[in-house]
Protein backbone atom coordinates (compact mmCIF):
# COMPACT_ATOMS: atom_id res chain seq x y z
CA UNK A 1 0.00 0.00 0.00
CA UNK A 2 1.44 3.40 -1.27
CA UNK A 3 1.83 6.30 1.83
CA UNK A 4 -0.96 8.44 0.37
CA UNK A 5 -3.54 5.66 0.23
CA UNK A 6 -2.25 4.18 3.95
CA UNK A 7 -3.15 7.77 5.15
CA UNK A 8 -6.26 7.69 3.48
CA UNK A 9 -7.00 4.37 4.96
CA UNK A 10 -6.32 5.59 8.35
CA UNK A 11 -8.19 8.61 8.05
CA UNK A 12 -10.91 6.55 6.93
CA UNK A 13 -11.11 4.29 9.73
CA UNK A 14 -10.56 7.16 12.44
CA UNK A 15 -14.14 8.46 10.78
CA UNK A 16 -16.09 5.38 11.40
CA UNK A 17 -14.59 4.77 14.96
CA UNK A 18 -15.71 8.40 15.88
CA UNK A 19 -19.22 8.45 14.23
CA UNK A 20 -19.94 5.30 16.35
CA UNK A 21 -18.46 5.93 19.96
CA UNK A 22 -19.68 8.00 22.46
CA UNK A 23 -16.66 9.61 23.86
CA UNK A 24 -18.73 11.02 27.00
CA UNK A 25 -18.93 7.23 28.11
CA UNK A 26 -15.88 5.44 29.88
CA UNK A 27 -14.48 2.99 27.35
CA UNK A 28 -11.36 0.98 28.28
CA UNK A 29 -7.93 0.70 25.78
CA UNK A 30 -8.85 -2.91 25.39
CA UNK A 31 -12.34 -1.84 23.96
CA UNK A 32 -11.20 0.83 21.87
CA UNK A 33 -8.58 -1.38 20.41
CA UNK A 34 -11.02 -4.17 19.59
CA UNK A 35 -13.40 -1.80 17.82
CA UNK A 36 -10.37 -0.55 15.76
CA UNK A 37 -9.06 -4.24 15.42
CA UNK A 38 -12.80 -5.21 13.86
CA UNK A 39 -13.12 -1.68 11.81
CA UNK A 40 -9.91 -2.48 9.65
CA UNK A 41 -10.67 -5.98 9.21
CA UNK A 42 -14.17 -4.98 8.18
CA UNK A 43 -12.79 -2.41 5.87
CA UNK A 44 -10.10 -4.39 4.32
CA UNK A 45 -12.21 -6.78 3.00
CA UNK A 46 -12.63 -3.83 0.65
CA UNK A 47 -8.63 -3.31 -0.04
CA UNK A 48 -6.16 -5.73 0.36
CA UNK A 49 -3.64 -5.36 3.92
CA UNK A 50 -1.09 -7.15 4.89
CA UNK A 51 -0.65 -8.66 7.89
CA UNK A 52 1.85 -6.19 9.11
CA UNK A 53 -0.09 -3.54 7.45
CA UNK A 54 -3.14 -4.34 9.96
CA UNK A 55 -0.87 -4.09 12.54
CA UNK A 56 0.46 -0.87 11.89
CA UNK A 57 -3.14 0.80 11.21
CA UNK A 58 -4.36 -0.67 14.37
CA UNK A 59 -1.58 1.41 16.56
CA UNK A 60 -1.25 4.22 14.53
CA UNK A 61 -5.68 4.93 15.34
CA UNK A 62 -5.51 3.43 18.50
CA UNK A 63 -2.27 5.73 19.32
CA UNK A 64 -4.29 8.81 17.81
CA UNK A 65 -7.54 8.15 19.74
CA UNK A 66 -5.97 6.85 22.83
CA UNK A 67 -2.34 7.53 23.24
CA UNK A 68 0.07 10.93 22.47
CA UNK A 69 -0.50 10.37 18.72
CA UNK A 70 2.05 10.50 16.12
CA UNK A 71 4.85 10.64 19.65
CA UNK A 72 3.77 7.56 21.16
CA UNK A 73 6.42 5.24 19.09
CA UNK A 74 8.97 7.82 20.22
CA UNK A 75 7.92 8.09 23.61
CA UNK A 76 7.94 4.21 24.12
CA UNK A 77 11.81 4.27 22.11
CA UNK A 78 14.38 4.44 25.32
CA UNK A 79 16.91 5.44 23.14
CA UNK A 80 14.97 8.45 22.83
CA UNK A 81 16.16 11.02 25.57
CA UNK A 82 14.23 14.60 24.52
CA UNK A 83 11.49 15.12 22.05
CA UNK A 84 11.17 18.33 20.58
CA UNK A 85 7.68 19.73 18.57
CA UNK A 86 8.47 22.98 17.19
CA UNK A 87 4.15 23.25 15.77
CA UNK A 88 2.69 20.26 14.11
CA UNK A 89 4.61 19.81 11.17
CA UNK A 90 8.45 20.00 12.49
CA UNK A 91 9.20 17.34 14.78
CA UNK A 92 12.80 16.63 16.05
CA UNK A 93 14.14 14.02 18.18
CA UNK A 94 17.43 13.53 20.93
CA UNK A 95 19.30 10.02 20.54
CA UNK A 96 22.55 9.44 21.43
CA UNK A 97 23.54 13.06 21.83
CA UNK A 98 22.31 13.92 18.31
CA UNK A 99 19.33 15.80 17.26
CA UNK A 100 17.51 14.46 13.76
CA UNK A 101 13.94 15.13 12.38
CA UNK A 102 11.37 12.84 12.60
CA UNK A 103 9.95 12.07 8.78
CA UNK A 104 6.15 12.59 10.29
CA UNK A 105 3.92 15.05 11.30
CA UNK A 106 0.14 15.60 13.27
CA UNK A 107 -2.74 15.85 10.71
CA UNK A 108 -3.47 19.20 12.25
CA UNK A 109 -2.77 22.21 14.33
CA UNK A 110 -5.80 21.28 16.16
CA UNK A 111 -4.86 17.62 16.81
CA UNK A 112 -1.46 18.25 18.35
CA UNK A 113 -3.41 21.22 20.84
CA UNK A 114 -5.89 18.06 21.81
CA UNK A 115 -2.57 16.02 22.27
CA UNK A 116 -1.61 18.72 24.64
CA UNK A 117 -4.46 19.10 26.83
CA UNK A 118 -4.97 15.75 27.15
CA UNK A 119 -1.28 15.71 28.80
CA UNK A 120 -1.65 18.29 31.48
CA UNK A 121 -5.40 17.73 31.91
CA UNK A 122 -4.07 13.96 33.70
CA UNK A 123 -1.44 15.96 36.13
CA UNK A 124 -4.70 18.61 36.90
CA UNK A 125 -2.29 21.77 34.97
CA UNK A 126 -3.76 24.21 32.73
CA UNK A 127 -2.78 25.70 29.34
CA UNK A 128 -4.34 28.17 27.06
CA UNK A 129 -4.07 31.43 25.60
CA UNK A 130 -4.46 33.42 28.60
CA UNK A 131 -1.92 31.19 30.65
CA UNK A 132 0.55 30.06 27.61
CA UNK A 133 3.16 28.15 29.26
CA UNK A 134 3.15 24.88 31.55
CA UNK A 135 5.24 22.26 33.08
CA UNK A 136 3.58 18.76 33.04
CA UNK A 137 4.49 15.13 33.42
CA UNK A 138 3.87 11.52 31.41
CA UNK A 139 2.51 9.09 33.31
CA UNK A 140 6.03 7.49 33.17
CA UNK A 141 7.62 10.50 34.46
CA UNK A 142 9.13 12.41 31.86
CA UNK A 143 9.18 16.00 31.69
CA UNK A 144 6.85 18.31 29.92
CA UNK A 145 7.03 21.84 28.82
CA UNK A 146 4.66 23.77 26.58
CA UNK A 147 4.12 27.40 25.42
CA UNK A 148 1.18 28.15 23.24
CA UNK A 149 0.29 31.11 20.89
CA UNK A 150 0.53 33.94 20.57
CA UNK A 151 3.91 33.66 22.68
CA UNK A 152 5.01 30.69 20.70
CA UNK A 153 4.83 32.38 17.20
CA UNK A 154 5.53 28.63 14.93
CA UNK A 155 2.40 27.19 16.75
CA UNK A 156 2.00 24.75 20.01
CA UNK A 157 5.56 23.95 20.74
CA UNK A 158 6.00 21.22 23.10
CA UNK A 159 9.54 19.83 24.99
CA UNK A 160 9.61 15.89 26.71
CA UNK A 161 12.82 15.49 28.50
CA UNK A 162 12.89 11.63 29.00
CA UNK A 163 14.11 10.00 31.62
CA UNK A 164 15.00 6.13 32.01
CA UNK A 165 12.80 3.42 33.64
CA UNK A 166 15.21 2.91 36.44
CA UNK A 167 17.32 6.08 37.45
CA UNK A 168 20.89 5.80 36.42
CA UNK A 169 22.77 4.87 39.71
CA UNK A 170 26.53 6.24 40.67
CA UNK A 171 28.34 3.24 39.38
CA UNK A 172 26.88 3.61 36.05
CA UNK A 173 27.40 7.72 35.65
CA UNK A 174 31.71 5.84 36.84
CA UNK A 175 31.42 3.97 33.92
CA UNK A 176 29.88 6.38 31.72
CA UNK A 177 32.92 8.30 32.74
CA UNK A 178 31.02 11.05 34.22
CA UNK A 179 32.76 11.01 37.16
CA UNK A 180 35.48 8.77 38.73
CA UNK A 181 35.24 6.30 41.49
CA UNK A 182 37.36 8.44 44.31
CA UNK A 183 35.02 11.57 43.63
CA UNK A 184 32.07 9.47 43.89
CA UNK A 185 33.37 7.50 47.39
CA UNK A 186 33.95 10.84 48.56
CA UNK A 187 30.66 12.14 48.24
CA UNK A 188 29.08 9.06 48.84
CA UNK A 189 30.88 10.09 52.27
CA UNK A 190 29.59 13.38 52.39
CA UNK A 191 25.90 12.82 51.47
CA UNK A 192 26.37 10.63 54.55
CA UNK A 193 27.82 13.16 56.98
CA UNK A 194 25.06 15.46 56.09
CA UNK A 195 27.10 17.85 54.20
CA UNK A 196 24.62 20.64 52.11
CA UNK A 197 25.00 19.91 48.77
CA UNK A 198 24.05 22.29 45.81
CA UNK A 199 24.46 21.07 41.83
CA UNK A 200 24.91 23.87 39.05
CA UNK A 201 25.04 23.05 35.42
CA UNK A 202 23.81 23.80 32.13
CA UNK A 203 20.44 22.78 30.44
CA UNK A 204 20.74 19.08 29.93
CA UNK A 205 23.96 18.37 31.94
CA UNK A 206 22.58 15.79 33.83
CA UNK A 207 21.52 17.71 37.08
CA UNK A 208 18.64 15.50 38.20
CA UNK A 209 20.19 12.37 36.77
CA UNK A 210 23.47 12.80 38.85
CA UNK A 211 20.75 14.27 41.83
CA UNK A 212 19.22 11.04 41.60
CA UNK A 213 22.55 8.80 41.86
CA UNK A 214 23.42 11.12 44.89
CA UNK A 215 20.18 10.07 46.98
CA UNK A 216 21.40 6.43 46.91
CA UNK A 217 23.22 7.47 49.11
CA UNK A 218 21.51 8.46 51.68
CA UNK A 219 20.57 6.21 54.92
CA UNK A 220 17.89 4.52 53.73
CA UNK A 221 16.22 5.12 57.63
CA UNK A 222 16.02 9.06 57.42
CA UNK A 223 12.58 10.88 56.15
CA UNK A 224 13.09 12.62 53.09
CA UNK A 225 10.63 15.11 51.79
CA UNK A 226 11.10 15.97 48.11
CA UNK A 227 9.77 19.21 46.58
CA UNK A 228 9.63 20.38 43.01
CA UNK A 229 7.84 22.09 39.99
CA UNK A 230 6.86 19.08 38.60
CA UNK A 231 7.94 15.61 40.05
CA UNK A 232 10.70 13.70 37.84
CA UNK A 233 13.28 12.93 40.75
CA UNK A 234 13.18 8.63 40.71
CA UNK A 235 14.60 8.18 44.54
CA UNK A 236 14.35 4.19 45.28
CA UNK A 237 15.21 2.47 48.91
CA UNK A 238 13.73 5.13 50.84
CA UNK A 239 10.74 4.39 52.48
CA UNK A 240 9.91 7.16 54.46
CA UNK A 241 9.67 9.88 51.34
CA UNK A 242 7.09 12.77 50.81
CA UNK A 243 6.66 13.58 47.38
CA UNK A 244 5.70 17.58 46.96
CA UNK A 245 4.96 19.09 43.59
CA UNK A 246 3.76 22.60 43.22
CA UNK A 247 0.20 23.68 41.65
CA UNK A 248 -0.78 26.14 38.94
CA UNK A 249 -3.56 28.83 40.06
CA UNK A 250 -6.64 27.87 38.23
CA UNK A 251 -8.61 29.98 35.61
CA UNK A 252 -9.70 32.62 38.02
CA UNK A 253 -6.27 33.17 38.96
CA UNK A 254 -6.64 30.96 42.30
CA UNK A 255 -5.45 27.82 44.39
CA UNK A 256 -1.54 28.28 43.52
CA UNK A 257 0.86 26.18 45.19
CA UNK A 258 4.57 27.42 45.12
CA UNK A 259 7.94 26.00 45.94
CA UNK A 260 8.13 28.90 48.87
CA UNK A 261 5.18 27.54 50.42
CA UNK A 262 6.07 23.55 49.81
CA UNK A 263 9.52 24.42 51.70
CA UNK A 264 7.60 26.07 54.57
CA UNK A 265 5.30 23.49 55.09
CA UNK A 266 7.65 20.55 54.69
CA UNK A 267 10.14 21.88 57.71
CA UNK A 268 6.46 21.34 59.91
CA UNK A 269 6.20 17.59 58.37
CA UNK A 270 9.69 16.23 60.33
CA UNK A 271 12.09 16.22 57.61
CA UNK A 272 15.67 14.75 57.99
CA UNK A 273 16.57 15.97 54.60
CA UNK A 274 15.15 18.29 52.37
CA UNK A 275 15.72 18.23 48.42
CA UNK A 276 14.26 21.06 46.37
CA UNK A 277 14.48 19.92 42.59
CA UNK A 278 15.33 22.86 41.47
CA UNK A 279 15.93 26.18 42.51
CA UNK A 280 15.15 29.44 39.80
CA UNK A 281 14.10 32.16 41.99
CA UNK A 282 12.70 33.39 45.38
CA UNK A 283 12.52 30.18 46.76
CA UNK A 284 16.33 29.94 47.15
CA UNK A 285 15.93 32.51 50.61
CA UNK A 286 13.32 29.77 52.16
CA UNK A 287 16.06 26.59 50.91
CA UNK A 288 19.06 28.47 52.17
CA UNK A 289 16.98 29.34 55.47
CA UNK A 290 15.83 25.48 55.82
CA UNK A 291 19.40 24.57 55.22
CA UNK A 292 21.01 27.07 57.87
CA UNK A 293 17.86 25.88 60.44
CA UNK A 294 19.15 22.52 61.41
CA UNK A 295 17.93 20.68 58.12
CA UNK A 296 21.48 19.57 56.54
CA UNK A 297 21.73 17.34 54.29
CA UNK A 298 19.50 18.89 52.04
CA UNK A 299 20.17 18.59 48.30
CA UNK A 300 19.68 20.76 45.47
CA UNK A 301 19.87 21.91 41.79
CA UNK A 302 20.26 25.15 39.69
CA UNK A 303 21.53 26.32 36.21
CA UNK A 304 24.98 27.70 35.71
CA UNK A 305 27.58 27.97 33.59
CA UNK A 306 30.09 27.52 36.68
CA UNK A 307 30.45 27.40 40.12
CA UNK A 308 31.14 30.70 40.85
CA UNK A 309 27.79 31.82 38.24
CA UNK A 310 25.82 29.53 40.24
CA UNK A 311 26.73 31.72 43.65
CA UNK A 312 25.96 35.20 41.58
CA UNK A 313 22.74 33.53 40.38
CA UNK A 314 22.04 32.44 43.95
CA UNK A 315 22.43 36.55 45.39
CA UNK A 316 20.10 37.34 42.22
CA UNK A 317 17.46 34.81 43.47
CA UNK A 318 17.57 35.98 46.89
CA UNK A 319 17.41 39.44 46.05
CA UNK A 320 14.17 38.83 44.26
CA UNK A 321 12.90 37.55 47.56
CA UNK A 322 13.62 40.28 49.93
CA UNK A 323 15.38 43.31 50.26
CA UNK A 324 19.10 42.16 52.35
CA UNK A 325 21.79 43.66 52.22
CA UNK A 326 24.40 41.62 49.78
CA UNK A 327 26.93 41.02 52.68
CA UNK A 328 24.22 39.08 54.82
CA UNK A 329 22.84 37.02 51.60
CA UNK A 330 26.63 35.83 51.11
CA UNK A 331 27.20 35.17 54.68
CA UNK A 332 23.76 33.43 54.31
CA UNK A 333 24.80 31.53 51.26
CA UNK A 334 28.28 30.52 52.28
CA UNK A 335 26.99 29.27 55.84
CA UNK A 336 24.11 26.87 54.02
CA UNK A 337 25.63 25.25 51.60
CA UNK A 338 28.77 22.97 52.07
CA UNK A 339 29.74 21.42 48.44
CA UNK A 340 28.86 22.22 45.30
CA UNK A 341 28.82 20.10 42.65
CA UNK A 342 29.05 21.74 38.82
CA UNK A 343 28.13 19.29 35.55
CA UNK A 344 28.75 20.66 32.21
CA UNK A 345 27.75 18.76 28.94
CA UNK A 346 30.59 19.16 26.64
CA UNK A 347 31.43 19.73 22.97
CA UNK A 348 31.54 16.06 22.08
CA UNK A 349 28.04 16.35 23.92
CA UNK A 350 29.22 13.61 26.85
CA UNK A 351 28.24 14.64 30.54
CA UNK A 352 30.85 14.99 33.19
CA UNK A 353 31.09 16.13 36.44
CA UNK A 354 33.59 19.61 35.76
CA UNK A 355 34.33 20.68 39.61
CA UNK A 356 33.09 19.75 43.12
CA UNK A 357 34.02 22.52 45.78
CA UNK A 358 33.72 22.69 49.45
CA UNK A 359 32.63 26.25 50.45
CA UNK A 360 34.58 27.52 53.07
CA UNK A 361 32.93 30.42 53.96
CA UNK A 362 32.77 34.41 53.67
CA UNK A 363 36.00 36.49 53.84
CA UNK A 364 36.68 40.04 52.67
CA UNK A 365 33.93 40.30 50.63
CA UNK A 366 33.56 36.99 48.62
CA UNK A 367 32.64 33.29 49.06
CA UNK A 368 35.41 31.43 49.31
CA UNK A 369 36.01 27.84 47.69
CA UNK A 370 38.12 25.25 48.22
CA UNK A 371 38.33 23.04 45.01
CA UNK A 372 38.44 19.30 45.79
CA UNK A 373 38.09 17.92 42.17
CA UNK A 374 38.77 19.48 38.60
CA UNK A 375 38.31 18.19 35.65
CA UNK A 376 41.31 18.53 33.11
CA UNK A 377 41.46 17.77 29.44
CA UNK A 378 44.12 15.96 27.91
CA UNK A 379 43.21 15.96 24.25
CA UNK A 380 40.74 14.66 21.46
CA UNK A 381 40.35 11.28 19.85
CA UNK A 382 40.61 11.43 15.93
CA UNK A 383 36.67 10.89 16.09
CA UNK A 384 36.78 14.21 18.25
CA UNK A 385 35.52 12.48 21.34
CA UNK A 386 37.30 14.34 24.08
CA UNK A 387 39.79 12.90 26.29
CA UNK A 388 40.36 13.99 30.09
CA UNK A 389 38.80 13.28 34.04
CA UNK A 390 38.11 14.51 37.18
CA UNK A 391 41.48 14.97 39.20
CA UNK A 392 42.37 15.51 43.38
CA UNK A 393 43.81 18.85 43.15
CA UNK A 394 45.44 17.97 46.48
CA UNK A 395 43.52 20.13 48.80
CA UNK A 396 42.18 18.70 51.87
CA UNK A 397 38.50 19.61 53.10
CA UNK A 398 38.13 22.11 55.87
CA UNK A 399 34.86 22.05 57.70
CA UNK A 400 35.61 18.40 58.72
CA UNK A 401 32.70 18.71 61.57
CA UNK A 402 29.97 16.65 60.20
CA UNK A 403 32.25 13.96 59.13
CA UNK A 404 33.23 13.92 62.99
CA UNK A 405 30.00 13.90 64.57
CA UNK A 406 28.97 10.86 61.41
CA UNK A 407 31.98 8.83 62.62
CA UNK A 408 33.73 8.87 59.53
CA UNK A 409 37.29 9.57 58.89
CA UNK A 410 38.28 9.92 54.95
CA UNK A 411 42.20 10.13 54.79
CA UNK A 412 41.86 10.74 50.95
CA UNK A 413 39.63 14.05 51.43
């Protein structure tokens, strides 16, 4: 069967399959896929199909009725890490590092908007004209943004930032070469001790993955509340684990949630550890303030280009939150936080951890660090992959505290 009569076929069967259902009524997958099962048998008694030809109709109507459409083969694909829709017609996909365009398309403008609502309709989020832009979730977890007309000016445009099945643990992101096996025993050491950890990087450096492989780490005895925009952290062995998400006001501007008032109310819920999934703005003075309050061992993310960008971008947040002077919202900063952690995605597009540094604290002005790993580049393969790792640099951490009152004694760090 040639492409243009396939599409006919299928457009042809999704006609009789909506003239005859009542969409108001609850019908189950199973159902819908028999009715579509017995419609293209029926039809192609008509027109010759192929076994394999059934086949493919069947998903492709029951994926348009029923599933995310013309996405759901690329959705199920876990070699498939981001899917970008850029309107109906231009549709580009992430595997293996590299971007490519999908050779398909949604039948309409109108069809990938239905695609849409039916996505953040399930999490109970809202998207239209008058509120254009959204964060949402699949059912299996991945990541959804969307911005509508008129601020998206190609029409709907819609990002899924995939995430595996299982989260990719520590000893995997060793032998991905992300980061070595001393930097990883030493923070499995810290996470341990308590120490505040904060992770900066880039978009798509592999902030929540390498946030996930840190939480392994953590006593799998302690309560852990987790708090984000919308929930994509995967942390296993924990039992006692509060999952917070925030909420969208409605469409009379009501009935928002934020990440300032999930912080606040999870320090009243007996938290051991607190981890904020990501921090962009005034919600920063309520994490720092949780951290400095008794609540270490708190974890974190933000973007940066570097560690020292991600301690400007921290003063910017706080400043949006209240008016302090910039001395006390370093002081503030510099007393919180204990290691960050900074992840860069680099030009042969691998993921590696690029710095971890202890902060030692506020001295003549500025935040000092104390680098404890560096990443150094030796040179290229001749298929440009890049060669280099993450180093000691030979200092020794300073605030050795909470490894004393945790018992542990690191001769290495």
């Amino acid at each position: 069967m040639k492409a243009a009569e396939k599409e006919a076929f299928i457009k042809d069967i999704k006609k009789i399959i909506n003239d005859s259902v009542d969409f108001n009524k609850d019908i189950t997958d199973d159902d819908m896929k028999e009715l579509i099962m017995n419609t293209v048998f029926e039809r192609s008694k008509q027109q010759y199909l192929s076994i394999g030809e059934k086949q493919e109709i069947i998903q492709v109507v029951f994926n348009s009725l029923r599933r995310l459409d013309v996405l759901q083969p690329v959705v199920e694909d876990k070699t498939v890490t981001e899917i970008m829709v850029n309107g109906p017609d231009n549709i580009f996909i992430e595997r293996a590092g590299k971007v490519t365009r999908l050779n398909t398309s949604f039948e309409s403008r109108e069809r990938l908007e239905d695609v849409i609502q039916s996505i953040v309709s399930k999490v109970n989020r809202i998207v239209n004209e008058a509120s254009p832009i959204v964060d949402a979730r699949l059912q299996d977890g991945s990541r959804v943004n969307v911005v509508l007309p008129p601020i998206a000016l190609n029409g709907p445009i819609m990002t899924i930032r995939k995430f595996p099945e299982k989260p990719i643990t520590m000893e995997q992101l060793i032998e991905f070469g992300s980061v070595t096996e001393e930097a990883a025993e030493a923070l499995k050491y810290l996470v341990q001790a308590k120490y505040n950890i904060f992770i900066s990087g880039g978009t798509g450096s592999g902030k929540t993955t390498f946030l996930n492989a840190l939480s392994s780490f953590i006593p799998k005895d302690e309560r852990i509340i987790t708090i984000e925009d919308s929930a994509e952290l995967q942390i296993t062995g924990v039992d006692n684990i509060v999952r917070l998400e925030t909420r969208n006001a409605n469409t009379e501007g009501k009935g928002e949630i934020t990440i300032r008032q999930l912080i606040k109310a999870s320090l009243r819920m007996r938290p051991e550890r607190i981890i904020v999934g990501e921090v962009r703005g005034a919600e920063a003075l309520d994490m720092l303030q949780a951290m400095n309050t008794g609540h270490d061992g708190s974890l974190s993310t933000g973007h940066a280009n570097s560690t020292e960008d991600m301690l400007s971008r921290l003063e910017t947040m706080v400043l949006s939150a209240a008016q302090i002077p910039l001395e006390a919202i370093r002081q503030q900063i510099a007393s919180a936080i204990d290691i960050i952690i900074h992840l860069s995605r680099i030009r042969d597009k691998s993921r590696k951890v690029m710095e971890i540094s202890e902060v030692m604290g506020y001295m003549d002005g500025k935040i000092q660090l104390n680098p404890l790993f560096v990443y150094e580049e030796e040179g290229e393969t001749c298929d440009k992959k890049v060669i280099g790792s993450l180093k000691r640099t030979g200092n020794k951490i300073i605030n050795r505290h909470k490894l004393k009152m945790a018992g542990i004694d690191i001769k290495f760090l």
